[in-house]
Protein backbone atom coordinates (compact mmCIF):
# COMPACT_ATOMS: atom_id res chain seq x y z
CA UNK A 1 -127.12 -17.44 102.91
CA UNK A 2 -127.52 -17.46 99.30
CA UNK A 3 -124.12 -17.20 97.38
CA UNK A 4 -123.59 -13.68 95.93
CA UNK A 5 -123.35 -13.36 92.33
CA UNK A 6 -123.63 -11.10 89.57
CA UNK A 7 -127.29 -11.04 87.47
CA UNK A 8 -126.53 -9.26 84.51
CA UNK A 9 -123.83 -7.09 82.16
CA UNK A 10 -124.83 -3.51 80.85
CA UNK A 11 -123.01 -2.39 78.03
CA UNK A 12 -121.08 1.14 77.44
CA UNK A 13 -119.22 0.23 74.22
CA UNK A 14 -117.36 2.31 71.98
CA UNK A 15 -117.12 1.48 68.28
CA UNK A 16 -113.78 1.56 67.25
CA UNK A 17 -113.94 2.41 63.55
CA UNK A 18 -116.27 4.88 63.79
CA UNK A 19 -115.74 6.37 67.31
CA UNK A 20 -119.41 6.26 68.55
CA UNK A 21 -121.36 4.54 71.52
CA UNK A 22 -123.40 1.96 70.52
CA UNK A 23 -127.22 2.22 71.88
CA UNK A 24 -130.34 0.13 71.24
CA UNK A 25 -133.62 0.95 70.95
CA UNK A 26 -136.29 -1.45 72.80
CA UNK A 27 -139.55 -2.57 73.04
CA UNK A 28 -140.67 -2.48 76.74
CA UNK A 29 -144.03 -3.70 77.61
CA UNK A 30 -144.51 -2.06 81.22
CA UNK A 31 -144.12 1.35 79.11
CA UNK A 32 -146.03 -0.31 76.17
CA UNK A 33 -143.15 1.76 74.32
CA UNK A 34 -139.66 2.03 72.50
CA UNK A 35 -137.39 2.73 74.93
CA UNK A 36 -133.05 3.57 74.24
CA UNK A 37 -130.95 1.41 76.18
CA UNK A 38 -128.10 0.18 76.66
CA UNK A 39 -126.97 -3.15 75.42
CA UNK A 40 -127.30 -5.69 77.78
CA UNK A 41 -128.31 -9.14 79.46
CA UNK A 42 -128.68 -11.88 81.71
CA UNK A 43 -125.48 -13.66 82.56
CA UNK A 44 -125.85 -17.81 82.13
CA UNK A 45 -125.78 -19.91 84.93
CA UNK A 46 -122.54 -21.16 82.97
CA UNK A 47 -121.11 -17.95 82.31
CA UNK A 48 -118.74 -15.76 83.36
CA UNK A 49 -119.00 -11.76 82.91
CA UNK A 50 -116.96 -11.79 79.65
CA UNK A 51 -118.88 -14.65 78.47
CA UNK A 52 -121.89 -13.31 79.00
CA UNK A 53 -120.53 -9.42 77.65
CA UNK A 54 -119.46 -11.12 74.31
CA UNK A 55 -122.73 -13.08 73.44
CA UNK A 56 -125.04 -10.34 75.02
CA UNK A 57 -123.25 -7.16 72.77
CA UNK A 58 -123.06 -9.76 69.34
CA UNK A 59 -127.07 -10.80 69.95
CA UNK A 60 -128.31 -7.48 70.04
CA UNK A 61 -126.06 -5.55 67.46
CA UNK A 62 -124.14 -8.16 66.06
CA UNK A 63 -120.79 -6.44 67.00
CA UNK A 64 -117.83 -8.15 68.55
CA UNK A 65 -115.96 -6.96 71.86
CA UNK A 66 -112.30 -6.06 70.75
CA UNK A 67 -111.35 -4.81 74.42
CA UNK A 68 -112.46 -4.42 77.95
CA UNK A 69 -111.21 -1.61 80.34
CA UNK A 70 -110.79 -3.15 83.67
CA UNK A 71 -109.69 0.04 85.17
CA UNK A 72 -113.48 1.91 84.31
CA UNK A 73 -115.66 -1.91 84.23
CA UNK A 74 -117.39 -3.13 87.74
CA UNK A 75 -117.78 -5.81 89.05
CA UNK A 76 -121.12 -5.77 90.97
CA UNK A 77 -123.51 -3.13 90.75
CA UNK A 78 -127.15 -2.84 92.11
CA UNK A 79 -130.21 -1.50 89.13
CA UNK A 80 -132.51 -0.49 91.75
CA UNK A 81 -131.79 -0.97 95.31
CA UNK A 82 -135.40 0.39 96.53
CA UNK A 83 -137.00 -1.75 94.69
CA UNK A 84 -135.10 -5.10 94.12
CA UNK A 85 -131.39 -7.04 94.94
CA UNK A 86 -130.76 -7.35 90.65
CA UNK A 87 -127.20 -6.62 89.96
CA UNK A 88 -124.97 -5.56 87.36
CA UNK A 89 -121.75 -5.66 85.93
CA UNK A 90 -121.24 -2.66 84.11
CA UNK A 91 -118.88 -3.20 81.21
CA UNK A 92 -117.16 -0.49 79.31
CA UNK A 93 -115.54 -1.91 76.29
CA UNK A 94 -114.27 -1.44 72.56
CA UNK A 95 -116.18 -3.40 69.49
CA UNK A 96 -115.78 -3.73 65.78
CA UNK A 97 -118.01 -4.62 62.91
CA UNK A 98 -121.15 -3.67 61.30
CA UNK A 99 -124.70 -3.83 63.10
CA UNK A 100 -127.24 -6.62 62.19
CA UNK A 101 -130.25 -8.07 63.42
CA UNK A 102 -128.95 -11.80 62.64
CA UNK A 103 -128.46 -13.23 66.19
CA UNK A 104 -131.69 -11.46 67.57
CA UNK A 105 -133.89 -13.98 69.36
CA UNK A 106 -137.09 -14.55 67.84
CA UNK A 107 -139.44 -12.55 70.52
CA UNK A 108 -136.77 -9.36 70.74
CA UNK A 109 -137.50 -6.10 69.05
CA UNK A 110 -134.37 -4.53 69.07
CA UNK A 111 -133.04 -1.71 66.67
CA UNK A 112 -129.03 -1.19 67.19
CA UNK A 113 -127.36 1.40 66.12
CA UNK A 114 -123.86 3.78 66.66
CA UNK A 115 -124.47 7.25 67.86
CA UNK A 116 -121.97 10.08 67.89
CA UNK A 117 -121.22 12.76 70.13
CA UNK A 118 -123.43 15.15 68.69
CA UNK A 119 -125.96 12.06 67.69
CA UNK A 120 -125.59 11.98 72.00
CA UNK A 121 -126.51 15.40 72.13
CA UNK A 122 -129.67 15.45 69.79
CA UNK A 123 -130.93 12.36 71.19
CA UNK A 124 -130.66 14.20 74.61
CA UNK A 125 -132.65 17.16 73.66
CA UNK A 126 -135.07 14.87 71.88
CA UNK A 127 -137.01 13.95 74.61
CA UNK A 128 -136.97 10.46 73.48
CA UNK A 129 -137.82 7.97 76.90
CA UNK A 130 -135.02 6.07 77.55
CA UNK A 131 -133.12 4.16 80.22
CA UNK A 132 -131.45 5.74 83.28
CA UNK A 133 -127.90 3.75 82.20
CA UNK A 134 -128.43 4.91 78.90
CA UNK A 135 -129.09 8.78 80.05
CA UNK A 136 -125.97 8.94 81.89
CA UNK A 137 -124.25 7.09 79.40
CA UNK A 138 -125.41 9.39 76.57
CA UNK A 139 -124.79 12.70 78.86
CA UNK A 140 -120.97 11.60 79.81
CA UNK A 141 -120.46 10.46 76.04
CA UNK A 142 -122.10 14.16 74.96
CA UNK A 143 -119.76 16.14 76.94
CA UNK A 144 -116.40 13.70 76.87
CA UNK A 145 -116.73 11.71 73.64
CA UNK A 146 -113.84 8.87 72.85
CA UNK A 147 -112.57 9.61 76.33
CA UNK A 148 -115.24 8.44 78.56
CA UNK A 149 -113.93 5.32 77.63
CA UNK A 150 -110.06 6.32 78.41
C-alpha cells in the first residue's frame, strides 16, 4: 500500500526555431557505450511533472520548455514492466534557445543536440545503439516531422 506516483519525465521536444527534435547522446555504463536518448530524469521528491520537465530538458541541453501538449503528454507510463514498476511521464513539448553543456552535473556525459527529419532518418539507418523511447521517437519524427507534435 505504497502511494502511487510518477518516477520520472522522458522528453519528446520539438525546437521551435528550428523545427527539429531534440536528442542526447549518453554515456551508459551497463553498455560501456554512447547511447541516443531521449532527454530525461528523475522527478524530485518536491516536484511536480512540469517541475521536474523544465529543470530535467534545461540540465541536459540547456533549452527552455515554451509549451506542453496535454492532449499527446501522459501521465503515468511503465519503462519496463517485465522487469521493474519504474514509471514515466512522457512529455511532448515545445523549447527555445541554443544548446549548452552549462547546467550539466559534474559526473554526466551528455552531448545535446537538434536533429531534423532527415537528421531522424540518417540516424535511423546508422545503426547507431540507442534507446527504445528514442527509436520510436526518431521513427514517428522521420515519417511525420513538426506534426508528431500536433
Amino acid at each position: 500500500h505504497i502511494p502511487d506516483h510518477t518516477d520520472a519525465v522522458v522528453i519528446a521536444a520539438l525546437h521551435e526555431e528550428s523545427g527539429s527534435l531534440v536528442v542526447i547522446r549518453q554515456f551508459r555504463v551497463p553498455l560501456n557505450e554512447y547511447v541516443y536518448e531521449l532527454p530525461a530524469g528523475l522527478i524530485d521528491a518536491e516536484e511536480d511533472i512540469r517541475c521536474a520537465l523544465n529543470r530535467e530538458l534545461e540540465e541536459e541541453t540547456g533549452l527552455k520548455v515554451t509549451g506542453m501538449n496535454e492532449k499527446l503528454s501522459s501521465q503515468k507510463t511503465y519503462l519496463s514492466s517485465g522487469m521493474t514498476d519504474e514509471s514515466a511521464a512522457f512529455i511532448y513539448c515545445s523549447c527555445e534557445g541554443t544548446i549548452t553543456k552549462e547546467y550539466l552535473e559534474e559526473d554526466e556525459d551528455i552531448e545535446a543536440f537538434l536533429v531534423s527529419q532527415e537528421k531522424a532518418r540518417e540516424l535511423l539507418d546508422s545503426g547507431a545503439k540507442m534507446d527504445i523511447k528514442a527509436f520510436i521517437i526518431l521513427n514517428s519524427f522521420a515519417k511525420l516531422g513538426k506534426d508528431l507534435f500536433a
